[in-house]
Protein backbone atom coordinates (compact mmCIF):
# COMPACT_ATOMS: atom_id res chain seq x y z
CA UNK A 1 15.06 8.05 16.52
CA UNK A 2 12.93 8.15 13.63
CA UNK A 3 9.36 6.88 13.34
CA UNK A 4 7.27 3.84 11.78
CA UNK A 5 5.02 4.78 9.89
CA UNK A 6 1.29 3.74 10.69
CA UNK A 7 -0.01 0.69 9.00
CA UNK A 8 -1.09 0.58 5.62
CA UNK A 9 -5.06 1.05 4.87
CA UNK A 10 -5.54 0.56 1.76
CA UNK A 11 -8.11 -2.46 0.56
CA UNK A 12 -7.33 -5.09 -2.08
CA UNK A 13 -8.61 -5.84 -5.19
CA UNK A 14 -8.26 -8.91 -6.69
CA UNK A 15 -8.41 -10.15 -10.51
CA UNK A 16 -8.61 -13.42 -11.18
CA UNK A 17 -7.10 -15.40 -14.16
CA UNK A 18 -9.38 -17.11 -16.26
CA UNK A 19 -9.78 -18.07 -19.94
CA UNK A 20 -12.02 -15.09 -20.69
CA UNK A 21 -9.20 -12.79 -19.43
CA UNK A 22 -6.32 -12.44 -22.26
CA UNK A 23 -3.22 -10.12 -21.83
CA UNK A 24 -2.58 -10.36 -25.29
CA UNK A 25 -5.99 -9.20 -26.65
CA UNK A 26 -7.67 -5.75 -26.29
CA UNK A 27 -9.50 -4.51 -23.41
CA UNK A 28 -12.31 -4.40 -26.07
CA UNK A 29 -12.04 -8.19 -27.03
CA UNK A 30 -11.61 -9.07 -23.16
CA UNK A 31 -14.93 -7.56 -22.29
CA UNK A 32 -16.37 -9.80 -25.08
CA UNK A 33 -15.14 -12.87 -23.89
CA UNK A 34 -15.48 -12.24 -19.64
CA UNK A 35 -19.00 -10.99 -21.11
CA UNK A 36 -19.96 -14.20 -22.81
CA UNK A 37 -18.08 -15.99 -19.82
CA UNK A 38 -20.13 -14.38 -17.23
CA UNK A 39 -23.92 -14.76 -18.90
CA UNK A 40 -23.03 -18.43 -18.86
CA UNK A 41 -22.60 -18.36 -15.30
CA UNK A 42 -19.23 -18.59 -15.12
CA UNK A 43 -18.31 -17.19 -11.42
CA UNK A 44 -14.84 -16.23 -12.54
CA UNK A 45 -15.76 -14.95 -15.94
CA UNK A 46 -18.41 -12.83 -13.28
CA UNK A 47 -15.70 -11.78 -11.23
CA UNK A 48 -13.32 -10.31 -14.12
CA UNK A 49 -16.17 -8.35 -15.88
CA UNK A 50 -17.09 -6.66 -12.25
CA UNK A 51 -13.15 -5.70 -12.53
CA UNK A 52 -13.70 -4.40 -16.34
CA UNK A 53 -16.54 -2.60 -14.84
CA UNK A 54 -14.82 -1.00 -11.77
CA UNK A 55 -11.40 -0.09 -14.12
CA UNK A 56 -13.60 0.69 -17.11
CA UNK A 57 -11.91 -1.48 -18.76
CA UNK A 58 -13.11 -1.82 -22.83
CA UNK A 59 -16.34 -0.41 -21.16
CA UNK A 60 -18.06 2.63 -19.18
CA UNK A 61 -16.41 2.64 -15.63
CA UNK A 62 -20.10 1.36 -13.52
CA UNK A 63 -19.37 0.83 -9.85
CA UNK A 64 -23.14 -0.62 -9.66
CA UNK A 65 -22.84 -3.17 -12.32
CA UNK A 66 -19.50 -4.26 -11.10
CA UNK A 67 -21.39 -4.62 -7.67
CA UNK A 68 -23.71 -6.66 -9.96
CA UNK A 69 -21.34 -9.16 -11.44
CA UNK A 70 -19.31 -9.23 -7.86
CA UNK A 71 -22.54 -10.22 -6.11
CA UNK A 72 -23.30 -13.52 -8.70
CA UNK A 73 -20.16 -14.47 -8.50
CA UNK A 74 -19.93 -13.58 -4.88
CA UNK A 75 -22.85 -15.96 -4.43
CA UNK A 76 -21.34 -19.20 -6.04
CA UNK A 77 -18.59 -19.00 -3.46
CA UNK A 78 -15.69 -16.93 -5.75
CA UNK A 79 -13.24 -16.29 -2.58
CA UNK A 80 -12.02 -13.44 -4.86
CA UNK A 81 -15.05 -12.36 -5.69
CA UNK A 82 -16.23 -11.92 -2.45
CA UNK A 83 -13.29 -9.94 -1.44
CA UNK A 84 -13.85 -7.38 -3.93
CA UNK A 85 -17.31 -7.07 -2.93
CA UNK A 86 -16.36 -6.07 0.43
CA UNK A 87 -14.33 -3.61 -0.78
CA UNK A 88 -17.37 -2.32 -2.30
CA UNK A 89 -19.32 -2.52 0.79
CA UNK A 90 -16.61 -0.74 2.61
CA UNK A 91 -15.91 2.18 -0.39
CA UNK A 92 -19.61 2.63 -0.77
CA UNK A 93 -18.74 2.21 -4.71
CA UNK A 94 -22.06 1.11 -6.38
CA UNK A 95 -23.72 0.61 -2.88
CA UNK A 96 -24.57 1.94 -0.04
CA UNK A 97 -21.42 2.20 2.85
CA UNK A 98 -21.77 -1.06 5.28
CA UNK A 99 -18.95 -2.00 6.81
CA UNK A 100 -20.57 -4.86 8.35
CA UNK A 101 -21.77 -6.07 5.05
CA UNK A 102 -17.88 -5.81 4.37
CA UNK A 103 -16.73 -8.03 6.52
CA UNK A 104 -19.25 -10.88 6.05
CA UNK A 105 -17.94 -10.94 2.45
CA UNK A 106 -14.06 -10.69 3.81
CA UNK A 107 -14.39 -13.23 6.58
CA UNK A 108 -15.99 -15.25 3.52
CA UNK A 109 -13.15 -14.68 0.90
CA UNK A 110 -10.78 -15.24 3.73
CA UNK A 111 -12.07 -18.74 5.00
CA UNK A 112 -11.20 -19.77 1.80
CA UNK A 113 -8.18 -18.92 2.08
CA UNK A 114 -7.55 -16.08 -0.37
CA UNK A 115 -4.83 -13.69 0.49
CA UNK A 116 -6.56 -10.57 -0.41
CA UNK A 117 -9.69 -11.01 1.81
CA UNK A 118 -7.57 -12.25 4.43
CA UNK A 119 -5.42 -8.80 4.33
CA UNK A 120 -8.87 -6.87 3.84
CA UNK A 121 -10.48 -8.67 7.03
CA UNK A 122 -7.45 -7.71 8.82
CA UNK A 123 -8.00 -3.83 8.14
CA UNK A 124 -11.39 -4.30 9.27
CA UNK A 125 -9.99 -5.59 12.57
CA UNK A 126 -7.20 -3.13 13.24
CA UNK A 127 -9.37 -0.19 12.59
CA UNK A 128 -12.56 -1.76 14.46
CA UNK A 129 -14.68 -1.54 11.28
CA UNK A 130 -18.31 -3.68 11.11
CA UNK A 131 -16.45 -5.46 13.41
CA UNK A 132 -15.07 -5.46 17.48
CA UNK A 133 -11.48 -3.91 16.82
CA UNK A 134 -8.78 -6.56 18.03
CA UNK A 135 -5.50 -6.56 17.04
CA UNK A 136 -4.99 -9.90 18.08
CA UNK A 137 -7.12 -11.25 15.37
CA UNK A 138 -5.94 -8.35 12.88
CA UNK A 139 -1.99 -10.22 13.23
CA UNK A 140 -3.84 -14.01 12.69
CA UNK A 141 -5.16 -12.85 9.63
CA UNK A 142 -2.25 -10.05 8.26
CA UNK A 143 -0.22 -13.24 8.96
CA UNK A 144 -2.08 -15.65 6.77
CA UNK A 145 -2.19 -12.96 4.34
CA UNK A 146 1.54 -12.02 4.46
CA UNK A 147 2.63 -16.12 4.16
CA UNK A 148 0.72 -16.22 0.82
CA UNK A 149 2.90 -13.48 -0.20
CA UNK A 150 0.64 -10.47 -0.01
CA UNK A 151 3.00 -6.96 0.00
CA UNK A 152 0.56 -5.25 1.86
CA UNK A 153 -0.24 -7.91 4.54
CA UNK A 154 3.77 -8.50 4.98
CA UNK A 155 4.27 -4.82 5.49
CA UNK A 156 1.58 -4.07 8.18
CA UNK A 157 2.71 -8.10 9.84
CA UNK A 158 5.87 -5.85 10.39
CA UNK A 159 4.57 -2.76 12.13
CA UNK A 160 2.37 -5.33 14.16
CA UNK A 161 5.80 -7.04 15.18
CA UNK A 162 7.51 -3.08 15.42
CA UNK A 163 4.88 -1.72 17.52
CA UNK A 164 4.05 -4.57 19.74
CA UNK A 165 0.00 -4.47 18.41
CA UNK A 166 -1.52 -7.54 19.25
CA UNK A 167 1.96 -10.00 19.26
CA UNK A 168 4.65 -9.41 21.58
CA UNK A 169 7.25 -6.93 20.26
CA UNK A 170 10.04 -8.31 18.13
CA UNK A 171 12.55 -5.63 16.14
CA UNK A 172 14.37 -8.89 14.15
CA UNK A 173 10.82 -10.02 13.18
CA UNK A 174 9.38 -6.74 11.68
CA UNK A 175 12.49 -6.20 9.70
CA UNK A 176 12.22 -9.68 8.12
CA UNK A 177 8.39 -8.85 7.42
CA UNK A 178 9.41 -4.97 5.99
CA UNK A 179 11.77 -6.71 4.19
CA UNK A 180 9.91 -9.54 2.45
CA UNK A 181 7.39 -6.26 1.63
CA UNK A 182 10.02 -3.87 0.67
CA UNK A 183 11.36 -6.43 -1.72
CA UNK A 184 8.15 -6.39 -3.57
CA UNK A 185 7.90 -2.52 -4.08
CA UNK A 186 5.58 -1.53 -1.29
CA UNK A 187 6.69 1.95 -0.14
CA UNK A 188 5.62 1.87 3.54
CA UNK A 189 7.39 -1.16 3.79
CA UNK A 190 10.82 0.44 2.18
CA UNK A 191 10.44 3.43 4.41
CA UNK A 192 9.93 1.52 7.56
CA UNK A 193 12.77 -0.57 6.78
CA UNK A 194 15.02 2.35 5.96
CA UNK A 195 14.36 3.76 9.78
CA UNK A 196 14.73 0.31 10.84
CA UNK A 197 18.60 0.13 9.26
CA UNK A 198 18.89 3.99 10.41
CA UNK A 199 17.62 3.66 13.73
CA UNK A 200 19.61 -0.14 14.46
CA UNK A 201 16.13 -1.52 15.49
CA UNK A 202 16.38 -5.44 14.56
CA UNK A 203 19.40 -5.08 12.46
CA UNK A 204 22.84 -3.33 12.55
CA UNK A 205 22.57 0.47 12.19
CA UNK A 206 23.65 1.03 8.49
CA UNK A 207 22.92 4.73 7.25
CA UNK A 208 24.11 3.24 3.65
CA UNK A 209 21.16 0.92 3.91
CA UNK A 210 18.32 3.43 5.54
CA UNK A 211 19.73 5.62 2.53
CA UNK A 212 19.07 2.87 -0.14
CA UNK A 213 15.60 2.03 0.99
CA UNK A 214 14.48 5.55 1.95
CA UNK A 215 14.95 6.71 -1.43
CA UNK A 216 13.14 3.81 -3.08
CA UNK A 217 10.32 4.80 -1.05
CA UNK A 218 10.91 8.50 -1.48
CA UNK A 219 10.60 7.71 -5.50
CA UNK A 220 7.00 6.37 -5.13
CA UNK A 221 6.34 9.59 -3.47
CA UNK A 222 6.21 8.87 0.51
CA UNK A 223 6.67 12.26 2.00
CA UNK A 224 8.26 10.96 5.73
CA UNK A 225 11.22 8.80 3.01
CA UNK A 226 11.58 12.32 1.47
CA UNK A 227 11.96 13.85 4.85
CA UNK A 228 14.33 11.35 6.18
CA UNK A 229 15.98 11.07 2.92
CA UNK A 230 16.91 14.88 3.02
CA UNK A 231 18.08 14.29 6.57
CA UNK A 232 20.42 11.93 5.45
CA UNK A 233 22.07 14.41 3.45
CA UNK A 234 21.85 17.10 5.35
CA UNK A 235 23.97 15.26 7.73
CA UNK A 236 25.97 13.28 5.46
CA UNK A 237 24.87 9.97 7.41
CA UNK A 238 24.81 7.06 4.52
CA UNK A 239 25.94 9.59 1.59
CA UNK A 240 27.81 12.68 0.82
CA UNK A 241 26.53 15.56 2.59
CA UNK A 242 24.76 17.89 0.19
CA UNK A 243 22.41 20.81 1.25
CA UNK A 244 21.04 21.09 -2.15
CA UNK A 245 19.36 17.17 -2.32
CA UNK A 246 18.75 18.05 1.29
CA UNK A 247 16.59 21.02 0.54
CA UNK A 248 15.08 19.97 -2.36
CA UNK A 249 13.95 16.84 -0.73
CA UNK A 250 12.43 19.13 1.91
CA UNK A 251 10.74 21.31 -0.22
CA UNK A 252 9.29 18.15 -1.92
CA UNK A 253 7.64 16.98 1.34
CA UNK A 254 6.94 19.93 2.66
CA UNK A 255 4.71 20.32 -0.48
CA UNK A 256 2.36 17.46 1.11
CA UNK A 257 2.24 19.14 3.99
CA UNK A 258 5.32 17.48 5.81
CA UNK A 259 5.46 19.42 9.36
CA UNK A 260 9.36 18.21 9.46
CA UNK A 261 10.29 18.73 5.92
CA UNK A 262 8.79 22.13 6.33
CA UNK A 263 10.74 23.46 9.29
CA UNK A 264 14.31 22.03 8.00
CA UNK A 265 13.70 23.59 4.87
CA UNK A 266 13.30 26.57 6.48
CA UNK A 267 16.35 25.99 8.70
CA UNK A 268 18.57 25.00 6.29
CA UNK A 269 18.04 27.70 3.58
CA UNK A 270 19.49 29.81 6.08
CA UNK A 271 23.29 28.00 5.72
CA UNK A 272 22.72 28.26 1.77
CA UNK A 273 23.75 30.93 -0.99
CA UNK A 274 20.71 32.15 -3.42
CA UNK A 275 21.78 30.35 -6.30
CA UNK A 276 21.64 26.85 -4.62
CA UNK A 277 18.25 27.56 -2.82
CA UNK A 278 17.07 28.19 -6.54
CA UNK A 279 19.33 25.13 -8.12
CA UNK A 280 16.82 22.96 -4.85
CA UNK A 281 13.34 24.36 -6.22
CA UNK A 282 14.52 23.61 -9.68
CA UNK A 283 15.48 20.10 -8.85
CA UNK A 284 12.49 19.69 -7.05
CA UNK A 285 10.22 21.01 -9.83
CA UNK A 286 12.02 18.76 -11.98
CA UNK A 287 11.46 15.73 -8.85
CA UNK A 288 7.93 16.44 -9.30
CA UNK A 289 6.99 16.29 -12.72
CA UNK A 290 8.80 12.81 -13.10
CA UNK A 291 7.69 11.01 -10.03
């Protein structure tokens, strides 16, 4: 049976739009107008130059002057704002590391209801950061997160559901939050939902499907989709067996590190003539430099 992989850790920024903010324009023209926008006091014009400033976008990449911007608009209640901020506070980007700090700005951002400090206060409450970990309290607010839509939110709602973290354990419920996730691109949420088609956890075992969802995953570079992916076709399960994709899948994990990829590449080199072993490495190489 094949794992789920841990939940996703990874903070959210969030951009708002405003009338400052044109796609159309230059990045050049855009700090211009956010600029102008901002001076005036505008809390979302404030917001979108602390983004300019943190992407270095149409100006010098400044972690403390987006902290700056953040902050005033942070202060006149800008939910998205205030998110970002805590992202600051829990980066150390700009300021010094406070995770507490953090979460006053998330629990602020999420109050209001905004989807990315509601996923960010979560985080803080699965991983017991500036805060009393409780996993409980990590699903109330990954859920409020996920039912705005948020990929990230939706994918670790499933793993709560799949691992039985703070909800009662429900296999049908993480693969309709994986799914909802996977749909939107996220790659721990294809992966998970690959084992949960390969495995038969919440849905009927279909090696076609783990196959088609492992190797969107695999594509945006998750090493354990690359591992299971070359599993697949080492044993033919969900696609035509092939040792080659097999092995060159391995060797592309085991690159990372991959402790699994790294011993079945080893194993199955052994069942393989020279020139296919170099046909995997060159597919690989060629794996690598596109993706």
């Amino acid at each position: 049976m094949k794992k789920i992989l841990l939940l996703v850790c990874l903070l959210s920024f969030l951009g708002n739009a405003h009338a400052c903010y044109d796609q159309n324009l230059s990045d050049d023209d855009n700090h211009t107008n956010c600029r102008k926008s901002a001076e005036q006091g505008n809390a979302d014009g404030q917001n979108n130059l602390g983004i300019m400033y943190t992407k270095g976008l149409g100006i010098t990449q400044d972690d403390k002057k987006a902290v700056e911007w953040y902050r005033k608009s942070a202060e006149q209640g800008n939910a998205g704002a205030q998110s970002n901020l805590g992202v600051m506070y829990t980066k150390g980007l700009g300021i010094t590391q406070d995770d507490k700090k953090a979460v006053k700005w998330y629990r602020k951002s999420a109050e209001q209801g905004n989807a990315d400090g509601q996923y960010n206060l979560g985080i803080m409450y699965t991983k017991g950061q500036g805060i009393t970990q409780d996993d409980k309290k990590a699903v109330k607010w990954y859920r409020k997160s996920a039912e705005q839509g948020n990929a990230d939110a939706q994918s670790n709602l499933g793993a709560m559901y799949a691992k039985g973290q703070g909800i009662t354990q429900d296999d049908k419920k993480a693969v309709k939050w994986y799914r909802k996730s996977a749909e939107q691109g996220n790659a721990d949420a294809q992966y998970n939902l690959g084992v949960m088609y390969d495995n038969g956890q919440g849905v009927t075992q279909d090696y076609k499907k783990a196959v088609k969802w492992y190797r969107k995953s695999a594509e945006q570079g998750t090493a354990d989709a690359q591992s299971n992916l070359g599993a697949m076709y080492a044993n033919g399960q969900g696609i035509t067996q092939d040792y080659v994709m097999a092995k060159m899948l391995w060797n592309i994990a085991a690159a990372k590190g991959h402790e699994t990829a790294l011993k079945n590449r080893d194993l199955i080199a052994k069942n393989m003539t020279s020139s296919q072993i170099e046909k995997a490495q060159d597919l690989a190489n060629q794996w690598m430099e596109t993706h």
